[in-house]
N, C-alpha and C. Protein backbone atom coordinates (compact mmCIF):
# COMPACT_ATOMS: atom_id res chain seq x y z
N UNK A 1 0.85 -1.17 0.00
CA UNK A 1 0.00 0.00 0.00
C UNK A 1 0.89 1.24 0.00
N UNK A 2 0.45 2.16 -0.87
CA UNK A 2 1.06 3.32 -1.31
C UNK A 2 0.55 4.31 -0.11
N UNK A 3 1.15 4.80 1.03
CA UNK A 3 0.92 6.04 1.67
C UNK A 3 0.35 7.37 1.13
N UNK A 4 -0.32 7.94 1.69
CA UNK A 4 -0.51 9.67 1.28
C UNK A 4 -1.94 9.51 0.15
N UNK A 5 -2.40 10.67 -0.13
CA UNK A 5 -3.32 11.26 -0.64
C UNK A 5 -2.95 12.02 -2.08
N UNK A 6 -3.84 11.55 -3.14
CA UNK A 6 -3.68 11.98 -4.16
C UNK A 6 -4.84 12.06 -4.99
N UNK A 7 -5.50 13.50 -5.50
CA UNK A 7 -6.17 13.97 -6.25
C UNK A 7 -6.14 14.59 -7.77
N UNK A 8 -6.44 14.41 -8.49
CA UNK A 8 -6.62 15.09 -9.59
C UNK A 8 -7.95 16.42 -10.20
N UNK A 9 -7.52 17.09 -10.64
CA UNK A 9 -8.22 18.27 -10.91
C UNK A 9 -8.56 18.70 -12.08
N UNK A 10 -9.46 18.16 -12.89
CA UNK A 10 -9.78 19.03 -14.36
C UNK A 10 -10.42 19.36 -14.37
N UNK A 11 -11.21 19.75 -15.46
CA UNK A 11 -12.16 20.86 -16.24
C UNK A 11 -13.97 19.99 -15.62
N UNK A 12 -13.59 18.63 -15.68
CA UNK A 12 -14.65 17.87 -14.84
C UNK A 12 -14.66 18.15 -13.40
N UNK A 13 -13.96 18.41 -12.98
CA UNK A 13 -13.83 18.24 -11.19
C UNK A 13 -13.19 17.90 -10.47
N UNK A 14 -13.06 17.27 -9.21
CA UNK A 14 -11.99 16.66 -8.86
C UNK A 14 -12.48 15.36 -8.61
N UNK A 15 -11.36 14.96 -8.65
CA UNK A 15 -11.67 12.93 -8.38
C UNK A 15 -10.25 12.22 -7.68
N UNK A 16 -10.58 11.33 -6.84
CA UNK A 16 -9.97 11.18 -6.03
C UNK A 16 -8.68 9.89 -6.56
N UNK A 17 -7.86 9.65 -6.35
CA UNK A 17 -6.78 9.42 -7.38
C UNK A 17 -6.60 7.76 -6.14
N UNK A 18 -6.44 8.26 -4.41
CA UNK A 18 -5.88 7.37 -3.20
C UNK A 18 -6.03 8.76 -2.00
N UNK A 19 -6.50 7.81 -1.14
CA UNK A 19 -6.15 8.56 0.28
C UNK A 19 -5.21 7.54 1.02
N UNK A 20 -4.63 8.33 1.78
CA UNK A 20 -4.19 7.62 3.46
C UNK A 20 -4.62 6.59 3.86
N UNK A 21 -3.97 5.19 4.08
CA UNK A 21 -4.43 4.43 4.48
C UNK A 21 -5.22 3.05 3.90
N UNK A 22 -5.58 4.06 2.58
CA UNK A 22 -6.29 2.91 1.39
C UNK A 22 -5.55 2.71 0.69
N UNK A 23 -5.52 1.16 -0.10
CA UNK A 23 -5.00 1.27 -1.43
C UNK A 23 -5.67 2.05 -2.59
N UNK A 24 -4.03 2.36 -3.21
CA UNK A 24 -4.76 3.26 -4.62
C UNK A 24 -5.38 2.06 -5.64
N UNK A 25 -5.63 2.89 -6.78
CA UNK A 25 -6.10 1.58 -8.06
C UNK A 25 -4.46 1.58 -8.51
N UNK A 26 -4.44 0.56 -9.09
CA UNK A 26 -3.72 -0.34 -10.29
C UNK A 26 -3.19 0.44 -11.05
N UNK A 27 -1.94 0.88 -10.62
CA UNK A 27 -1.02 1.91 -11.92
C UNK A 27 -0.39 2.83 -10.92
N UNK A 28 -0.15 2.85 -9.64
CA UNK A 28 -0.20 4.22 -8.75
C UNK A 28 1.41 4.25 -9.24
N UNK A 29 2.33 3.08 -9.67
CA UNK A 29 3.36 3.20 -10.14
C UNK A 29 3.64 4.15 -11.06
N UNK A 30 2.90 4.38 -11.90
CA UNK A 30 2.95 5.29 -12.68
C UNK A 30 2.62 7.01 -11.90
N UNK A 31 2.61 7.10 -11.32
CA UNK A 31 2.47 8.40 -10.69
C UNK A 31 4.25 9.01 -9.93
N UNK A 32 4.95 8.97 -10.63
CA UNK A 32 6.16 9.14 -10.22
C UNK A 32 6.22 10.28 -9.97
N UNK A 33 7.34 11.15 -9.46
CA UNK A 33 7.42 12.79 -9.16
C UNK A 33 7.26 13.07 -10.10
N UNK A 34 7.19 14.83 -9.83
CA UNK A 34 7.17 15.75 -10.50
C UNK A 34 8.63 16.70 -10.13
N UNK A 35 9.78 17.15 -11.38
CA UNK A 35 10.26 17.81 -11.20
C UNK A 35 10.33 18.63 -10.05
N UNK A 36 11.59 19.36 -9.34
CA UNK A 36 11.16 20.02 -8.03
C UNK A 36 10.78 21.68 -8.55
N UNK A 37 11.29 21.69 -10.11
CA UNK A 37 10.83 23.36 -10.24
C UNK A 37 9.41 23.19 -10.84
N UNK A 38 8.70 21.97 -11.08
CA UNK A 38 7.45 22.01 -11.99
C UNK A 38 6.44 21.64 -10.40
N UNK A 39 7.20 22.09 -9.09
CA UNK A 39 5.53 21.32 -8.01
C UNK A 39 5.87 22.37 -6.98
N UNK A 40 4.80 23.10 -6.72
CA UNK A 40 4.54 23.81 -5.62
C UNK A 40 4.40 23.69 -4.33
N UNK A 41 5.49 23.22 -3.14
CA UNK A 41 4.96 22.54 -2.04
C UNK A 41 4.36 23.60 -1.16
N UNK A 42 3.29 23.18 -0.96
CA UNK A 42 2.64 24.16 0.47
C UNK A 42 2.71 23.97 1.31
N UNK A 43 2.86 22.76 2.08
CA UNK A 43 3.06 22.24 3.56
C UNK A 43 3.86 20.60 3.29
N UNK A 44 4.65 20.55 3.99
CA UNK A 44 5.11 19.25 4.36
C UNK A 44 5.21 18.62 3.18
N UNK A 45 4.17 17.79 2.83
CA UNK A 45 4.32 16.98 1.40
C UNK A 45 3.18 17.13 0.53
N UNK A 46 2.72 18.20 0.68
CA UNK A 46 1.47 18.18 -0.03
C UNK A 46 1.76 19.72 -0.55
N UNK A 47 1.11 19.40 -1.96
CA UNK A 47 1.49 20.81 -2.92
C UNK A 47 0.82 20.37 -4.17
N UNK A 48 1.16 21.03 -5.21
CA UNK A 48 0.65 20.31 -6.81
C UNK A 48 1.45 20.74 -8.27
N UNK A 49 1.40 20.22 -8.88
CA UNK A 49 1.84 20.12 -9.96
C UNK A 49 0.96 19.87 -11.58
N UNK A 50 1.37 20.18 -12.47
CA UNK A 50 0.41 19.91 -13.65
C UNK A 50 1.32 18.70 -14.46
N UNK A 51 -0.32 17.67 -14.85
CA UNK A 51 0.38 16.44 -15.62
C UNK A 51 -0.88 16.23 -15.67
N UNK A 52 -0.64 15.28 -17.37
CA UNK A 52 -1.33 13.92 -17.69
C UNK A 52 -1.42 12.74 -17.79
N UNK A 53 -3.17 11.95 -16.61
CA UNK A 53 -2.85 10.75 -16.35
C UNK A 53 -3.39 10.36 -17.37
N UNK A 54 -3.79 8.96 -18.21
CA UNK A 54 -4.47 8.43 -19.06
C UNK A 54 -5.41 6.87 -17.93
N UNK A 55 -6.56 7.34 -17.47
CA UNK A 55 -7.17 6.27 -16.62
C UNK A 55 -8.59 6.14 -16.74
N UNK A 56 -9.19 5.17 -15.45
CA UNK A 56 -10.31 5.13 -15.84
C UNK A 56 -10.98 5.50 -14.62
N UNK A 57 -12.35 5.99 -14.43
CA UNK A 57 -12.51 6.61 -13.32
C UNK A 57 -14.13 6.07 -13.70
N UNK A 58 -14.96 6.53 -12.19
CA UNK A 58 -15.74 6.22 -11.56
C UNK A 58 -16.80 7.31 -11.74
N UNK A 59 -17.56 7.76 -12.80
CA UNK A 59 -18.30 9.31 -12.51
C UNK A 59 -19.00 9.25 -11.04
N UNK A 60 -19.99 8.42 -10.91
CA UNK A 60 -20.70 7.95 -9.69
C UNK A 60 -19.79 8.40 -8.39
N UNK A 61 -18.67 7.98 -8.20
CA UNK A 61 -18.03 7.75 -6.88
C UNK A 61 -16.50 9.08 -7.20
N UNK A 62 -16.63 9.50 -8.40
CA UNK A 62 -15.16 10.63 -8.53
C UNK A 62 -14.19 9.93 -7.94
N UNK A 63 -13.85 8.77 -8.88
CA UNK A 63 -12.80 8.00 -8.38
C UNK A 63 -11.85 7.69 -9.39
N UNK A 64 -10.66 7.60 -9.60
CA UNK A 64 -9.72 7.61 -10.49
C UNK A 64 -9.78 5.84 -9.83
N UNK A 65 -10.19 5.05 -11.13
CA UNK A 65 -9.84 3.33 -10.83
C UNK A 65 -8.87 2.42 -11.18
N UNK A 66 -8.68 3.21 -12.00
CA UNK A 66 -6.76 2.72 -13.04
C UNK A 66 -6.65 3.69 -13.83
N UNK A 67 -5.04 3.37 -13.08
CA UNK A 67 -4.28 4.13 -13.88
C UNK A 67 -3.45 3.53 -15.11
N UNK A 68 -3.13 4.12 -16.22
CA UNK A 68 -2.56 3.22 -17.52
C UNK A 68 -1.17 4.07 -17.57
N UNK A 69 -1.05 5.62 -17.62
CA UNK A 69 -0.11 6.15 -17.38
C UNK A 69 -0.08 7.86 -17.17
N UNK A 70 1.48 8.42 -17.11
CA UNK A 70 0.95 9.39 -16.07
C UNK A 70 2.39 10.70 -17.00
N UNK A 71 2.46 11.52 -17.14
CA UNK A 71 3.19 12.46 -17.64
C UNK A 71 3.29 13.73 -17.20
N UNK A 72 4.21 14.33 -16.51
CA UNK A 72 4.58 15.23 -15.97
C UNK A 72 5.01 16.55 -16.54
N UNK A 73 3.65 17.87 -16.38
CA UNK A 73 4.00 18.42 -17.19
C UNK A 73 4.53 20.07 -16.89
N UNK A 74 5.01 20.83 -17.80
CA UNK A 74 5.22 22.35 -16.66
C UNK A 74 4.03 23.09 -16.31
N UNK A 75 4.30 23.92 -15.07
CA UNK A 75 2.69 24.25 -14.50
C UNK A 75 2.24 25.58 -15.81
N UNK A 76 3.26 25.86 -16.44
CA UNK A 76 2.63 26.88 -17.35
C UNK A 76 1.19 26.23 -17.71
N UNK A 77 1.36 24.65 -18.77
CA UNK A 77 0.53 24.12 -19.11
C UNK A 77 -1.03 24.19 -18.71
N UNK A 78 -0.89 23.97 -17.34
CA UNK A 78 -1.94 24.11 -17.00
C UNK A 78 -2.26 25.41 -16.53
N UNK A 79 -1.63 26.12 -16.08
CA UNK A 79 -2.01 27.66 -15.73
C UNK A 79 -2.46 28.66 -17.02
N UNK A 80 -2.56 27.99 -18.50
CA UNK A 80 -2.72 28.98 -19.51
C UNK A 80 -3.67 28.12 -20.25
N UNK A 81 -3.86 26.81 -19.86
CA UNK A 81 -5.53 26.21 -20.13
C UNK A 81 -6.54 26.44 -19.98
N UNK A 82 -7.13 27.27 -21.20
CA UNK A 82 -8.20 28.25 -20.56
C UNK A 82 -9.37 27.18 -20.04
N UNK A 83 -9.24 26.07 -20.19
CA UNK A 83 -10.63 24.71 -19.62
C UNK A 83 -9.69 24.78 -17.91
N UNK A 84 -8.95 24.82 -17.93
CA UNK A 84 -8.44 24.79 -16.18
C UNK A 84 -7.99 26.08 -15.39
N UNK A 85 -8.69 27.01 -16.07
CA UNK A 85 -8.12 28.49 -15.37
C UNK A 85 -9.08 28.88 -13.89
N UNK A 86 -9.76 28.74 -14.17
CA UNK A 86 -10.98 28.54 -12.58
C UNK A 86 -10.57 27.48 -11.60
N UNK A 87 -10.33 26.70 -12.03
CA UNK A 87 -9.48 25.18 -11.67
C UNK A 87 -8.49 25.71 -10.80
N UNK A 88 -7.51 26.25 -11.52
CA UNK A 88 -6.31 26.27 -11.50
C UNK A 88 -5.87 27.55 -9.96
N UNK A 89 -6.85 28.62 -10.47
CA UNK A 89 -6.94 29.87 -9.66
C UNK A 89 -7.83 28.97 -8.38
N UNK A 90 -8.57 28.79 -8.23
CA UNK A 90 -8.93 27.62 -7.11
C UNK A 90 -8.01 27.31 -6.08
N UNK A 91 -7.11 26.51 -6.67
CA UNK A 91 -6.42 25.36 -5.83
C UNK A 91 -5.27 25.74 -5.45
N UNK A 92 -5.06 26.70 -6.28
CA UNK A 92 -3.92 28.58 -6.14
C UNK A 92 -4.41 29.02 -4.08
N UNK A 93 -5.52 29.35 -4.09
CA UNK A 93 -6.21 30.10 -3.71
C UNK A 93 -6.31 29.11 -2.24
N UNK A 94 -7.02 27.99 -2.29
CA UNK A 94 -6.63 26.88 -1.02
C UNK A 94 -5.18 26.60 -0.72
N UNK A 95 -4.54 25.98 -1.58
CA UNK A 95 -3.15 26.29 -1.24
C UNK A 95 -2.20 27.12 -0.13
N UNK A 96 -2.89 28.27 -0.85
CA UNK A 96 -1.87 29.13 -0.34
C UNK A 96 -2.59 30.06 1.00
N UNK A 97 -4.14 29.19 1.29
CA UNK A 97 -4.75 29.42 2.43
C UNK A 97 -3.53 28.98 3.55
N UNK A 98 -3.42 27.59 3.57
CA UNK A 98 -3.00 26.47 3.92
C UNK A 98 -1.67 26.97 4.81
């Protein structure tokens, strides 16, 4: 079992990737770092970064169920996606509550 909490954030919503304590789905291997200049840490180990997973998810339950694979990308990417700019300014915004 893979430790820690991991979410994803798009233009759909958020969906839950693994929490604490549970196992993730099938692929969490594929979730490798992110560069240290492409991830924003806000506290301890929790922060975010922009990337694409390719998986399958749960609409019902906002659950990421497998993962197939995962690509790490610069946060420009997602900070100039105009489908993730509300998104993006969001999680900006909790973050840096935090």
């Amino acid at each position: 079992m893979q430790p820690g909490n991991y979410w994803l954030t798009d233009k759909d919503g958020d969906w839950t990737i693994s929490t604490q304590g549970k196992e993730g789905p099938t692929g969490m291997e594929y979730l490798v770092g992110f560069p240290s200049k492409e991830f924003i840490n806000t506290n301890n180990s929790y922060g975010y970064g922009c990337g694409c997973i390719l998986s399958e998810a749960s609409k019902e339950s906002k659950e990421i169920t497998r993962i197939f694979n995962f690509k790490a990308l610069p946060l420009r990417v997602c900070k100039t996606d105009p489908s993730l700019r509300e998104k993006t300014e969001e999680i900006e915004n909790v973050m840096n509550d935090n």
